[in-house]
N, C-alpha and C. Protein backbone atom coordinates (compact mmCIF):
# COMPACT_ATOMS: atom_id res chain seq x y z
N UNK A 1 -45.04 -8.64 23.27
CA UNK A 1 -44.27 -7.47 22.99
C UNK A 1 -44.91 -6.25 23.64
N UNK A 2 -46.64 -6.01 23.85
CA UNK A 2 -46.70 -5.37 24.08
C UNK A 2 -46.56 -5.01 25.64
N UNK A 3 -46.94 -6.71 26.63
CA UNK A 3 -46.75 -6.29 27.82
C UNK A 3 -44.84 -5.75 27.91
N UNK A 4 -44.30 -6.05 27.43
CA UNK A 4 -42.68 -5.32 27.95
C UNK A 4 -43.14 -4.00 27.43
N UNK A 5 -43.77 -3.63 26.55
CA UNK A 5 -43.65 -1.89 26.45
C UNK A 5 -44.69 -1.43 27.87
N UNK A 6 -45.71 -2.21 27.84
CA UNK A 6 -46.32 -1.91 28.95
C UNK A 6 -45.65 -1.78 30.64
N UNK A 7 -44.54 -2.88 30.53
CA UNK A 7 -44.02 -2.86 31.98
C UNK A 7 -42.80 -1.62 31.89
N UNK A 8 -42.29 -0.78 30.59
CA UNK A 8 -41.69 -0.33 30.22
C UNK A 8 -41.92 1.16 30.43
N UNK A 9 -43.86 1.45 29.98
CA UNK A 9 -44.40 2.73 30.25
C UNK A 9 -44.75 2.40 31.82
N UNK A 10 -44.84 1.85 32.35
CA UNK A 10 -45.05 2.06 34.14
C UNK A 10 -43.88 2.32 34.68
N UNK A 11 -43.01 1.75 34.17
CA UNK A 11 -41.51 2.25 34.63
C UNK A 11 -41.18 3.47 34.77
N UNK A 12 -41.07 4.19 33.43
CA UNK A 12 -41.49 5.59 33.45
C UNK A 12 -42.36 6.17 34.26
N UNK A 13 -43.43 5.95 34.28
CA UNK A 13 -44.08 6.39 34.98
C UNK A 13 -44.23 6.63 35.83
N UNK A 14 -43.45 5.28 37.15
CA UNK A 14 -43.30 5.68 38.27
C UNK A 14 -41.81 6.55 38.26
N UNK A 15 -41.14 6.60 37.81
CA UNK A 15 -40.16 7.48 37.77
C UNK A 15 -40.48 8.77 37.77
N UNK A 16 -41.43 8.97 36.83
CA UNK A 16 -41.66 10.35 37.11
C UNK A 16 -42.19 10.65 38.04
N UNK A 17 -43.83 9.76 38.91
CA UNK A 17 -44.41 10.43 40.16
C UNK A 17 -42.98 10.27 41.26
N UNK A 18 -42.22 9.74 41.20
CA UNK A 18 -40.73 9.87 42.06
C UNK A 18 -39.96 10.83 41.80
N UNK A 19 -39.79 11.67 40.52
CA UNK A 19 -39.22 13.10 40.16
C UNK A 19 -40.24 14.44 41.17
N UNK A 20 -41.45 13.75 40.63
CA UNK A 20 -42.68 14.95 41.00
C UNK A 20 -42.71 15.02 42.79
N UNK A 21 -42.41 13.88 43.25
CA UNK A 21 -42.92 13.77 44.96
C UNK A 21 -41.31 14.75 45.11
N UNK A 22 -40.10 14.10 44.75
CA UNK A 22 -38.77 14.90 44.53
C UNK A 22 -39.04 16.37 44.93
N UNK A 23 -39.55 16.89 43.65
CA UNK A 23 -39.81 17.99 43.42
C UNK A 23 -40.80 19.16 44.31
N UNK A 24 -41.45 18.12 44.72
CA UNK A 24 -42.46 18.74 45.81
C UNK A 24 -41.77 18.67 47.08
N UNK A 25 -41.18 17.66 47.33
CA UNK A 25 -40.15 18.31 48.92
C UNK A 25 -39.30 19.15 48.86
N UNK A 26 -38.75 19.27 47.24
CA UNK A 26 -37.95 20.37 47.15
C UNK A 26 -38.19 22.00 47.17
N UNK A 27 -39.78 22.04 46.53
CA UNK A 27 -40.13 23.27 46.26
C UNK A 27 -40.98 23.89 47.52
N UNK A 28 -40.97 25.31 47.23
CA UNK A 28 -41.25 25.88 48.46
C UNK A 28 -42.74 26.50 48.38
N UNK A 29 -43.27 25.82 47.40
CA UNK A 29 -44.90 25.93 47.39
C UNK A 29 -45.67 25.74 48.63
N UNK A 30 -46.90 26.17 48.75
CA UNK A 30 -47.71 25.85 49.75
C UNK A 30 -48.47 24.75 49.71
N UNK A 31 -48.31 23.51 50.40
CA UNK A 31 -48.63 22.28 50.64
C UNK A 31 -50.08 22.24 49.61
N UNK A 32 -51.41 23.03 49.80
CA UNK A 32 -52.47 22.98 49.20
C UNK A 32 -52.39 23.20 47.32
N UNK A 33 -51.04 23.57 47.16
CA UNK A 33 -50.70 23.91 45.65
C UNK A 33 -50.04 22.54 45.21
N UNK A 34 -49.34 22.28 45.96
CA UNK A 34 -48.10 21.16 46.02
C UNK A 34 -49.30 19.30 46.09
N UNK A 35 -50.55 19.50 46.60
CA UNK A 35 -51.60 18.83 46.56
C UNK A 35 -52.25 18.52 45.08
N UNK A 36 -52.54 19.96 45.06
CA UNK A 36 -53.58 19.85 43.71
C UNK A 36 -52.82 19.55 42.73
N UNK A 37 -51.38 19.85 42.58
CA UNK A 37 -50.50 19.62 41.66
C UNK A 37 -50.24 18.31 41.53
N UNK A 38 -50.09 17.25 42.30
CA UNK A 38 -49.77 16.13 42.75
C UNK A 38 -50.99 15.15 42.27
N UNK A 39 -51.89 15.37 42.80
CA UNK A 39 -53.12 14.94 41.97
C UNK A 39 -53.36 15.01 40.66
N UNK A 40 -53.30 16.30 40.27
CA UNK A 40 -53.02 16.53 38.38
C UNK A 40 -52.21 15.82 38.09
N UNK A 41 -50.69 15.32 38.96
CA UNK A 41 -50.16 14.38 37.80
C UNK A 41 -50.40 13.09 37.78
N UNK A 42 -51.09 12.71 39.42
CA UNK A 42 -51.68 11.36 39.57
C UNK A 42 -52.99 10.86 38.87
N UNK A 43 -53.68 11.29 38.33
CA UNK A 43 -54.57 11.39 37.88
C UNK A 43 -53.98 11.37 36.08
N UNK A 44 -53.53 12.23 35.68
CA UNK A 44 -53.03 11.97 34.30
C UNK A 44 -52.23 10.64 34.22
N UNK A 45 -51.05 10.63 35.32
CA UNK A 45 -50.21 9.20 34.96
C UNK A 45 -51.10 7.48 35.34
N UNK A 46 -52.32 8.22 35.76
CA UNK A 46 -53.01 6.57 36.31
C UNK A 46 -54.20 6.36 34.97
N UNK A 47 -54.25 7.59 34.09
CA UNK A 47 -55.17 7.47 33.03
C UNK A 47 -54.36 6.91 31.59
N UNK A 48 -53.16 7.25 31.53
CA UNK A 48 -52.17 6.86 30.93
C UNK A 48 -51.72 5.62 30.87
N UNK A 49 -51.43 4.80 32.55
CA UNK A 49 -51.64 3.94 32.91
C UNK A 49 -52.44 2.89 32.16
N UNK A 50 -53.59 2.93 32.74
CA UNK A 50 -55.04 2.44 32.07
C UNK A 50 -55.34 2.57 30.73
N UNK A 51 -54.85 3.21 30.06
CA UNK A 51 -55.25 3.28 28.48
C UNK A 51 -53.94 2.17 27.85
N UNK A 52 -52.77 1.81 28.63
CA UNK A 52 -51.79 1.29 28.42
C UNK A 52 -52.13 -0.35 28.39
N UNK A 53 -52.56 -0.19 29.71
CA UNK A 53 -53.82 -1.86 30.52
C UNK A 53 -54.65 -2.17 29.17
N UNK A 54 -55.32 -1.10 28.87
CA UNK A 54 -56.80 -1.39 28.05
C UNK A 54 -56.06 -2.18 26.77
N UNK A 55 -54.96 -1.46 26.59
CA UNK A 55 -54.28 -1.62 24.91
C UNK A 55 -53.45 -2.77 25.18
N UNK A 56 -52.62 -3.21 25.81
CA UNK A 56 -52.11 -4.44 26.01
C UNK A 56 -52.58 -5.48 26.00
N UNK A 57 -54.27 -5.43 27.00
CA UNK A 57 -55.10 -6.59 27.30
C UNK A 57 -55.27 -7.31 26.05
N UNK A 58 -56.09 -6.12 25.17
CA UNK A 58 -56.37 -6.19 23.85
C UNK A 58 -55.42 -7.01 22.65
N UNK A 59 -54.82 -6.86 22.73
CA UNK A 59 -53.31 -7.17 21.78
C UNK A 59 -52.84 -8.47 22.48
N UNK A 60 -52.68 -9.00 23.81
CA UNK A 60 -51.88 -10.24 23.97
C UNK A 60 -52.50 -11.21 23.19
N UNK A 61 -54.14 -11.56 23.49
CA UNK A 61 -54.41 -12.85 22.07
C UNK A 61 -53.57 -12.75 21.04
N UNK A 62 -53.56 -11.91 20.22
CA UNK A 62 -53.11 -12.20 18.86
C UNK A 62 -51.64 -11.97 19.14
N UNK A 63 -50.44 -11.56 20.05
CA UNK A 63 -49.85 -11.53 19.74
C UNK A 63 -49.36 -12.78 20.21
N UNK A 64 -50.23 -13.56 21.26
CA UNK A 64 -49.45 -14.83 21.16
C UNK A 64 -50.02 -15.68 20.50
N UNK A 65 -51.07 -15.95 19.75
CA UNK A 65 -51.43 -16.48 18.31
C UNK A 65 -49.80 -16.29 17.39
N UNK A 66 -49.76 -14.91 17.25
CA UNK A 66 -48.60 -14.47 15.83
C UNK A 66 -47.74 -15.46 16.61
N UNK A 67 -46.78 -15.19 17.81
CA UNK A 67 -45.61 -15.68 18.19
C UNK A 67 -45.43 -16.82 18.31
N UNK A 68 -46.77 -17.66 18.44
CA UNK A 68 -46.90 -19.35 18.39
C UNK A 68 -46.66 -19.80 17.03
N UNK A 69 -47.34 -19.01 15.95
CA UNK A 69 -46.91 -18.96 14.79
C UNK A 69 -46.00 -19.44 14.06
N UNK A 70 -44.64 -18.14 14.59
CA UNK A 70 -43.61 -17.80 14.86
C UNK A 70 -42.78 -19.16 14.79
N UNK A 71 -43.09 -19.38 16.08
CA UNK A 71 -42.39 -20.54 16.34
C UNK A 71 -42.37 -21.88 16.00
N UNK A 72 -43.71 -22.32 15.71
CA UNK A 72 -43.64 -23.52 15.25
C UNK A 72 -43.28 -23.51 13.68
N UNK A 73 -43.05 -21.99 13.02
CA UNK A 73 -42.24 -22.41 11.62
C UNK A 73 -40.86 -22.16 12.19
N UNK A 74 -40.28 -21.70 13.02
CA UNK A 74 -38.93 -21.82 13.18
C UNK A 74 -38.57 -23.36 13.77
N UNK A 75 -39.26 -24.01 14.27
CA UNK A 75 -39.15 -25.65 14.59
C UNK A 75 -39.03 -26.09 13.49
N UNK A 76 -40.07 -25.99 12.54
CA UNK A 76 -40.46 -26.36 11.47
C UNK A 76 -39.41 -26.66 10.47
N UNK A 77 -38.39 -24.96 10.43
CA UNK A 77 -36.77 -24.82 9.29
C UNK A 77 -36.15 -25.95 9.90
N UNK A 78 -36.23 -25.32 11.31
CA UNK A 78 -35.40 -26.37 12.09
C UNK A 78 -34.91 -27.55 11.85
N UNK A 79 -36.43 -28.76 11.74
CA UNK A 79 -36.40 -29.81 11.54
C UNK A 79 -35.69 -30.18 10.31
N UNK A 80 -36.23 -29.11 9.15
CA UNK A 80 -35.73 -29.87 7.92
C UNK A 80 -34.33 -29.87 7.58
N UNK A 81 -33.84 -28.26 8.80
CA UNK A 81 -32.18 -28.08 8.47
C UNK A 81 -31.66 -29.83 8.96
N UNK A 82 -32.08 -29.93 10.31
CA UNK A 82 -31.33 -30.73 11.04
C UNK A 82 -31.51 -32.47 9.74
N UNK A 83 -32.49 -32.74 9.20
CA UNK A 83 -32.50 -33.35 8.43
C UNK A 83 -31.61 -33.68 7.38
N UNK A 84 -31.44 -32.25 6.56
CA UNK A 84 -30.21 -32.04 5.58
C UNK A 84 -29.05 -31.97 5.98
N UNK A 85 -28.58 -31.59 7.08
CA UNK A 85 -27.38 -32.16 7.74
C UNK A 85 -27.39 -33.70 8.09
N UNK A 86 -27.63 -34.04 8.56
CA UNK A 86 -28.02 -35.49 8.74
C UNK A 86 -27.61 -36.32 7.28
N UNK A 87 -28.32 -35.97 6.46
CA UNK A 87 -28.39 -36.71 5.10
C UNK A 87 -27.15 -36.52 4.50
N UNK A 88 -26.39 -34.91 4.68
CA UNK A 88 -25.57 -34.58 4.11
C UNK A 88 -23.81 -35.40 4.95
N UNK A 89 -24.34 -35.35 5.80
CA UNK A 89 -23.21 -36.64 7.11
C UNK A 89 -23.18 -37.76 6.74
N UNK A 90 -24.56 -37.95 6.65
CA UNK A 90 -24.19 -39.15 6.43
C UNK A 90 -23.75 -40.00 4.85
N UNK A 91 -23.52 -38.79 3.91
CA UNK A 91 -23.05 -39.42 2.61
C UNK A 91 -21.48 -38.84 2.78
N UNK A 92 -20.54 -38.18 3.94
CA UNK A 92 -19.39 -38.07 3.82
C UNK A 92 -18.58 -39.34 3.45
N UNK A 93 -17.33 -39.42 3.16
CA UNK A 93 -16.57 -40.12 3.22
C UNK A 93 -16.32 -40.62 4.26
N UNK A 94 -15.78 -39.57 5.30
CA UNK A 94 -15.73 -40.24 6.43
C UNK A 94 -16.53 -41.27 7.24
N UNK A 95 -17.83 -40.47 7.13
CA UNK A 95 -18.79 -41.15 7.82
C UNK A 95 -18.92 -42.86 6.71
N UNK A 96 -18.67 -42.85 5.58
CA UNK A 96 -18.82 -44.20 4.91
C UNK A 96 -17.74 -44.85 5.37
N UNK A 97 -16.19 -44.72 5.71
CA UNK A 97 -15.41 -45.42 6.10
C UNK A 97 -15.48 -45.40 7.51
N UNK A 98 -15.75 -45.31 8.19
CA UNK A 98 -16.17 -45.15 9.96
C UNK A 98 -17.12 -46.13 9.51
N UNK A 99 -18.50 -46.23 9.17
CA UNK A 99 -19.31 -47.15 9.09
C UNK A 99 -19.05 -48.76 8.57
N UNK A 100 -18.12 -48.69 7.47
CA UNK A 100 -17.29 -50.06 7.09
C UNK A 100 -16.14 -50.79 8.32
N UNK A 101 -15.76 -49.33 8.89
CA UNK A 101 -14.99 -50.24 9.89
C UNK A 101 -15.73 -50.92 10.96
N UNK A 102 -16.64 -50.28 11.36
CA UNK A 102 -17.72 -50.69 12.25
C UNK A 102 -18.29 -52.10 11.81
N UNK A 103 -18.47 -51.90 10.49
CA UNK A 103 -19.24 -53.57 10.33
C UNK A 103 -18.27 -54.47 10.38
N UNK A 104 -17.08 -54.50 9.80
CA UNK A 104 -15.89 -54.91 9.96
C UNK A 104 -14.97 -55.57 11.08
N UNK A 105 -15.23 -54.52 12.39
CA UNK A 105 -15.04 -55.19 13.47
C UNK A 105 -16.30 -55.91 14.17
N UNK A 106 -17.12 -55.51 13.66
CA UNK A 106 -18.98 -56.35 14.26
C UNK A 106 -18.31 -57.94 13.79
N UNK A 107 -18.13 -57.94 12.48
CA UNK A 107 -17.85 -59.28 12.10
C UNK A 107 -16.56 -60.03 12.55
N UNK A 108 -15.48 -58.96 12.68
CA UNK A 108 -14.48 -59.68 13.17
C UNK A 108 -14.92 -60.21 14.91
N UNK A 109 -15.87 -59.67 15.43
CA UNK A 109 -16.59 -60.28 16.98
C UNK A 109 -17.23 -61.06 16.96
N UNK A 110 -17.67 -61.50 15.67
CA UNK A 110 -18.67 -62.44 15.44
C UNK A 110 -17.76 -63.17 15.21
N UNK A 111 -17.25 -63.40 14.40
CA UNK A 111 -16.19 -64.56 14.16
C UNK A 111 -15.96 -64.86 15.51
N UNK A 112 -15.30 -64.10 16.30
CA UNK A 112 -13.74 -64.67 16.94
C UNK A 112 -15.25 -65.18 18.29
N UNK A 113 -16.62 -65.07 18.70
CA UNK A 113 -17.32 -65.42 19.66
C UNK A 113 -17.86 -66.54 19.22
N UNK A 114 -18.21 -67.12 18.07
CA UNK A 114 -18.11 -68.46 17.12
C UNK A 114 -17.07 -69.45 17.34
N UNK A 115 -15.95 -69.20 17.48
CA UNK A 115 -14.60 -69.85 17.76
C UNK A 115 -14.46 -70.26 18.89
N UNK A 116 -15.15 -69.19 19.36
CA UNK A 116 -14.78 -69.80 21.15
C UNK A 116 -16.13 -70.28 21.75
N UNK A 117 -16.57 -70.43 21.31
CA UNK A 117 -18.00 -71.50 21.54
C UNK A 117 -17.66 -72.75 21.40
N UNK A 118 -16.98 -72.80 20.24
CA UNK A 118 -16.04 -74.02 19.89
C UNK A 118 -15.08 -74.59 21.01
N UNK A 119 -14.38 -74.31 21.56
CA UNK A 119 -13.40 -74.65 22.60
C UNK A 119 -13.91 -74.31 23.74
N UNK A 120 -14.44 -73.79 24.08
CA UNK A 120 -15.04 -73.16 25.93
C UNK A 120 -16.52 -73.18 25.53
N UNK A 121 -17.40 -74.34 25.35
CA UNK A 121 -18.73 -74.16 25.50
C UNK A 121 -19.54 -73.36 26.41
N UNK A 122 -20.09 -72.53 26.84
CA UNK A 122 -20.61 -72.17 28.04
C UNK A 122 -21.87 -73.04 28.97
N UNK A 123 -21.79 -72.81 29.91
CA UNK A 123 -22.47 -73.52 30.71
C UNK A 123 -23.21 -73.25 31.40
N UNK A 124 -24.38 -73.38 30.77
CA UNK A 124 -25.99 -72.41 31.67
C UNK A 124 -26.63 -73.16 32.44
């Protein structure tokens, strides 16, 4: 989380030294003012920068500790939802008469491949 705020404050950031360079072709200062000025903000936005670096570095361990976390209890609901659905399917009605017909025709294949073993032996 924190590197997106981080790639978030450089964004800004360069936006603004792109307002400021803007601003300096626009204005009719004398190049040596338009310098030192330019530096003052390069210098503030690269310290800003860096205190951003320092604080992010800091913070990714744990925040991908927390988010691993995170996630393996959302697997975790996961599993047991997908479970209780499961359990809960499989005590429908439907699903009990779908399953009877199934054995139903298993046996009616069994029969009728019994029968014809009987009359057409096969020959290996």
């Amino acid at each position: 989380m924190d590197v997106s705020n981080t790639l978030s404050d450089k964004g800004v950031l360069q936006e603004q030294v792109e307002r400021l360079q803007t601003k300096v072709n626009n204005n009719g200062d004398s190049p040596d003012i338009q310098v030192n000025n330019l530096s003052a903000e390069i210098d503030k936005l690269q310290s800003e920068l860096a205190n951003c670096r320092v604080s992010s570095n800091s913070d990714l361990p744990d925040d991908y500790t927390n988010t691993k976390h995170q996630l393996l209890a959302v697997q975790s609901q996961l599993e047991k939802t997908q479970e209780e659905l499961d359990k809960k399917f499989s005590e429908t009605t439907q699903y009990n008469n779908l399953k009877k017909m199934l054995a139903k025709k298993n046996d009616t294949l069994k029969d009728l491949r019994s029968r014809l073993r009987k009359y057409e032996p096969t020959e290996d």
